[in-house]
C-alpha atoms as a PDB file:
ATOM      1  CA  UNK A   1       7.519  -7.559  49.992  1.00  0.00           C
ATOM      2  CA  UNK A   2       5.194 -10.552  51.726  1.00  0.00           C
ATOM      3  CA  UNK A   3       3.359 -12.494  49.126  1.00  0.00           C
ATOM      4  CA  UNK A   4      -0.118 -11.959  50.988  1.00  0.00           C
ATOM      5  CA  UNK A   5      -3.323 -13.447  49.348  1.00  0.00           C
ATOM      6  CA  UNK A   6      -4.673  -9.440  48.352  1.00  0.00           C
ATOM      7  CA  UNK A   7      -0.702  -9.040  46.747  1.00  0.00           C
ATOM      8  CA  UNK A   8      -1.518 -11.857  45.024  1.00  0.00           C
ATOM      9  CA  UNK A   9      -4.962 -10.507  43.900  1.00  0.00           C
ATOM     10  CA  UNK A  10      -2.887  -7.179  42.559  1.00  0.00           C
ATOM     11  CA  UNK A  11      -0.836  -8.983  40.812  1.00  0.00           C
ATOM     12  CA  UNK A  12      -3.075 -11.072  39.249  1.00  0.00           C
ATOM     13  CA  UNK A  13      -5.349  -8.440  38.452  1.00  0.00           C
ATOM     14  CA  UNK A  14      -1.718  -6.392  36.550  1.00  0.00           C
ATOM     15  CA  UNK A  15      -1.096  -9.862  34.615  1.00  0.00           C
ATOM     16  CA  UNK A  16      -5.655  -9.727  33.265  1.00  0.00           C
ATOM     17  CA  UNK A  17      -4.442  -6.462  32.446  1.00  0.00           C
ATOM     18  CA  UNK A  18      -1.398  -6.687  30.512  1.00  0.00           C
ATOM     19  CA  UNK A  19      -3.060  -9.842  28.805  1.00  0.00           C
ATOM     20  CA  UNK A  20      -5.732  -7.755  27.501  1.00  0.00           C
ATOM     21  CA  UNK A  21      -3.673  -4.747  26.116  1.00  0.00           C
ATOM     22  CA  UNK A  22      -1.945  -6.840  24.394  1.00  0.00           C
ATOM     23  CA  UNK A  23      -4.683  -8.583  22.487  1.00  0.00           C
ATOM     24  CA  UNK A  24      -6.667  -5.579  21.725  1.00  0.00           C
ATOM     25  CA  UNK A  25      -2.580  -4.518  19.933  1.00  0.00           C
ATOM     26  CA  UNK A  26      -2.946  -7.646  18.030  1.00  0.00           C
ATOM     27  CA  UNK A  27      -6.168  -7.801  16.736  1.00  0.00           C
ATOM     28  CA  UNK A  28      -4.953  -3.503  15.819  1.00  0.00           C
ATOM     29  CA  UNK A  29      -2.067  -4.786  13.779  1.00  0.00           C
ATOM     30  CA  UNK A  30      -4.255  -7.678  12.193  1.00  0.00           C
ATOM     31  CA  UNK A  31      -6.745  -4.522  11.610  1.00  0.00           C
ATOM     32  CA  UNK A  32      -3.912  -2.540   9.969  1.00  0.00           C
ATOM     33  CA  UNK A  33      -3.033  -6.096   7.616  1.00  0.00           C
ATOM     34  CA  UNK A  34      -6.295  -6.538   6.304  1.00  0.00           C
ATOM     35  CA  UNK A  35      -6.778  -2.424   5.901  1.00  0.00           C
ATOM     36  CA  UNK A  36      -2.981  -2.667   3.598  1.00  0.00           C
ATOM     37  CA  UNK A  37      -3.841  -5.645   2.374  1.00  0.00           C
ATOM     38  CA  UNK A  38      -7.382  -3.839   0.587  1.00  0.00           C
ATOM     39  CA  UNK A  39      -5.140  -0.736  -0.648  1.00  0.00           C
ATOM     40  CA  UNK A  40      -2.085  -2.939  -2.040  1.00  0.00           C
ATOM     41  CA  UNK A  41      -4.532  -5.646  -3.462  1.00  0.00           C
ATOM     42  CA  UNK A  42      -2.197  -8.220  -1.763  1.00  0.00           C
ATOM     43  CA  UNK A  43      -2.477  -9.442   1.828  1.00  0.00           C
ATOM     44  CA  UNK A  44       0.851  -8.706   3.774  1.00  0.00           C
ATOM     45  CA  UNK A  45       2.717 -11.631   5.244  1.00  0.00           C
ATOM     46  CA  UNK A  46       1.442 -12.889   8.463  1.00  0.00           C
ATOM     47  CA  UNK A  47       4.008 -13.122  11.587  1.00  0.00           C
ATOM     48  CA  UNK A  48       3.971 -16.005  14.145  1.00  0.00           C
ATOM     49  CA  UNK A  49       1.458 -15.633  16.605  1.00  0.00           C
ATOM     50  CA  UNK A  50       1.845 -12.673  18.860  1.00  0.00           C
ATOM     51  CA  UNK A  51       5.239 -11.548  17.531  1.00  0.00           C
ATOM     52  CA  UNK A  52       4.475  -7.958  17.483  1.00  0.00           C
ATOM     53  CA  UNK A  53       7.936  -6.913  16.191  1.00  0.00           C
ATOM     54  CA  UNK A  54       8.165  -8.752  13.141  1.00  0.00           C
ATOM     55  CA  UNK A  55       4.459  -7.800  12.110  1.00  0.00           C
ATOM     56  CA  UNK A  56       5.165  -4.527  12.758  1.00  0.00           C
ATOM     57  CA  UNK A  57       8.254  -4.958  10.322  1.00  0.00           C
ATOM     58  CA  UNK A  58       6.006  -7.087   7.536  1.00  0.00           C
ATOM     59  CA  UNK A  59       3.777  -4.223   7.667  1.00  0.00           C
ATOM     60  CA  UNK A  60       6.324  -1.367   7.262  1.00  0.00           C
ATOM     61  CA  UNK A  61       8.081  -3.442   4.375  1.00  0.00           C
ATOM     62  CA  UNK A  62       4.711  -3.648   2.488  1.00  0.00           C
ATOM     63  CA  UNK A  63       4.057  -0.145   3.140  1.00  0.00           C
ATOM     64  CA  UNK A  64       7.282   1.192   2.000  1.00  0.00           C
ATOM     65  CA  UNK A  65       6.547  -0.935  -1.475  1.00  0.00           C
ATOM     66  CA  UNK A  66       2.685   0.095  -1.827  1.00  0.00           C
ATOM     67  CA  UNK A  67       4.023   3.944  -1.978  1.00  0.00           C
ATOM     68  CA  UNK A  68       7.252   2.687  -4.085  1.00  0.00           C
ATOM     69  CA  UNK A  69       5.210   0.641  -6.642  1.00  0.00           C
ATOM     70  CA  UNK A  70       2.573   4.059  -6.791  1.00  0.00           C
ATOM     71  CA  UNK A  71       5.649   6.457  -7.031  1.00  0.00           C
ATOM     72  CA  UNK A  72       6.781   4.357 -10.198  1.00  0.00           C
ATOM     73  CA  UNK A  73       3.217   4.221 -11.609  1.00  0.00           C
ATOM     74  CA  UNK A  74       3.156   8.183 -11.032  1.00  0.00           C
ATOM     75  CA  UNK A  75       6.828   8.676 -12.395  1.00  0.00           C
ATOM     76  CA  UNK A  76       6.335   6.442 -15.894  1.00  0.00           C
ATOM     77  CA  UNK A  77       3.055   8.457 -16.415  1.00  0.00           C
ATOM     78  CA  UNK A  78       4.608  11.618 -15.728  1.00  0.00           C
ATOM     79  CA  UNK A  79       6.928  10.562 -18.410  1.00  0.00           C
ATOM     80  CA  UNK A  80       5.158   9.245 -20.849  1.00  0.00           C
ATOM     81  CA  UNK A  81       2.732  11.792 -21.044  1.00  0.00           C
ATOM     82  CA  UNK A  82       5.391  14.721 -21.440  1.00  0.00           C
ATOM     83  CA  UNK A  83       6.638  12.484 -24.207  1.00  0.00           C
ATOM     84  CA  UNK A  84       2.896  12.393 -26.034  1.00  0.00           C
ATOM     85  CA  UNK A  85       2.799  16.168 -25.348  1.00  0.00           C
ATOM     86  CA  UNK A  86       6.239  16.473 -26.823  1.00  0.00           C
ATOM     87  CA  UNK A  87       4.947  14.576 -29.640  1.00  0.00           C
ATOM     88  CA  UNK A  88       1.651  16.594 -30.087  1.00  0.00           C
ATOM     89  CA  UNK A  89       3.403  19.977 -29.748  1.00  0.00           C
ATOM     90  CA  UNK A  90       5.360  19.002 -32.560  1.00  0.00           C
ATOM     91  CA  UNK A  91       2.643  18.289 -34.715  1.00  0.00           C
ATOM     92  CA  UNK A  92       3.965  14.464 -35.708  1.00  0.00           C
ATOM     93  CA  UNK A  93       1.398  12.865 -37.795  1.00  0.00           C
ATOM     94  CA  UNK A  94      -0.245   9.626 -36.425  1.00  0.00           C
ATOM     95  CA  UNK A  95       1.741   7.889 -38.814  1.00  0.00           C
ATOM     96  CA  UNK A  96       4.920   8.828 -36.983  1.00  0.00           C
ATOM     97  CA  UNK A  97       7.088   6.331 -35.434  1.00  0.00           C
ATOM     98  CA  UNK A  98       7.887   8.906 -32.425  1.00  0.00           C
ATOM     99  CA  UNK A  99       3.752   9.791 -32.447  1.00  0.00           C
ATOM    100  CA  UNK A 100       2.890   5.914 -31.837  1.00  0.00           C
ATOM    101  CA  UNK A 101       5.505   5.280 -29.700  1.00  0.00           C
ATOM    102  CA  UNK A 102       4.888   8.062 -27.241  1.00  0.00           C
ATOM    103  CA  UNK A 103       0.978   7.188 -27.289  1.00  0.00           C
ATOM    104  CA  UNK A 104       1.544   3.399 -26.872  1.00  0.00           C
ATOM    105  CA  UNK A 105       3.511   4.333 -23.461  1.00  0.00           C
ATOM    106  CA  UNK A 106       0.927   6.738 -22.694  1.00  0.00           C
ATOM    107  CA  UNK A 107      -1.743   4.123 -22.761  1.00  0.00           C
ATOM    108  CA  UNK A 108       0.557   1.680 -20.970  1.00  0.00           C
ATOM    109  CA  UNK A 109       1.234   4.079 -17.907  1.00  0.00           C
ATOM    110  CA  UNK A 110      -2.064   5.080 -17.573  1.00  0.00           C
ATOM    111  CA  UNK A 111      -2.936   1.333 -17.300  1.00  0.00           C
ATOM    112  CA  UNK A 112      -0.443   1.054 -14.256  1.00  0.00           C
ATOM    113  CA  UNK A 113      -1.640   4.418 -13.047  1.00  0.00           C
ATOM    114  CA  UNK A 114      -5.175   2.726 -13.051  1.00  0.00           C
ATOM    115  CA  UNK A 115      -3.754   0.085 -10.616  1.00  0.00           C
ATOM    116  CA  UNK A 116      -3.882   2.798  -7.801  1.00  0.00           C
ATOM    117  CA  UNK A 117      -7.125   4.899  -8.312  1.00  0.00           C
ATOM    118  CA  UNK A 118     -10.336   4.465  -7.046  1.00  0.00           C
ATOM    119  CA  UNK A 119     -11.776   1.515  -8.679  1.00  0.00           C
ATOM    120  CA  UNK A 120     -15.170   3.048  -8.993  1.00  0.00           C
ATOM    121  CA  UNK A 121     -13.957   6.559 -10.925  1.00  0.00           C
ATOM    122  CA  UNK A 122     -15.204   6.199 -14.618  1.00  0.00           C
ATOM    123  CA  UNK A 123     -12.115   5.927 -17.038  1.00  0.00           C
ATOM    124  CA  UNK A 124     -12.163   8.419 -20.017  1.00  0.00           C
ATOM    125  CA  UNK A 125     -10.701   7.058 -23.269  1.00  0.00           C
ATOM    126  CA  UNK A 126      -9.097   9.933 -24.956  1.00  0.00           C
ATOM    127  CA  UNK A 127      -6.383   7.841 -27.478  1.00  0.00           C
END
């Protein structure tokens, strides 16, 4: 194909193009790090400039532990409040060893938990 001056233009013209996708990408994936960064609380790790694969792979590897870290939160308050129900059912007194126990991890999961929610829900004290 003969470089002419309107082949030129074209190509040019593809090159503006490609520029510009890829900056509106960029500033979508910096979008999508500040947006995790709000929901974990911490800001993700920033790549080198314009290295869309390994952003891509920061984000995904703070993703993965945002939902790990909220599954754990969910699973020790799942836990400990089957233990404090346990405990209730079996009508321990206060004073019981098993009783405190079961309410002190209670309170403690339910403080993790509280990591996750909405920070504007009211929080009910109920032990």
């Amino acid at each position: 194909m003969p470089f002419t001056p309107l082949t030129i233009q074209q190509l040019f013209a593809e090159l503006a193009g490609a520029r510009a996708s890829q900056n509106r990408a960029w500033r979508s994936l910096q979008w999508l790090r500040v947006a995790i960064a709000e929901a974990a609380g911490r800001l993700p790790p920033a790549a080198g400039p314009n290295d869309f694969q390994q952003q891509a792979e920061l984000l995904a590897g703070t993703i993965r532990q945002l939902l790990d870290d909220r599954e754990t939160a969910l699973d020790e308050l799942t836990t400990a409040a089957r233990a404090f129900h346990v405990a209730s059912e079996a009508r321990m007194w206060e004073e019981s060893p098993l009783y405190l126990e079961a309410q002190a991890r209670l309170r403690k999961a339910l403080a993790r938990a509280e990591e996750f929610s909405d920070a504007d829900n009211e929080r009910v004290l109920f032990c």
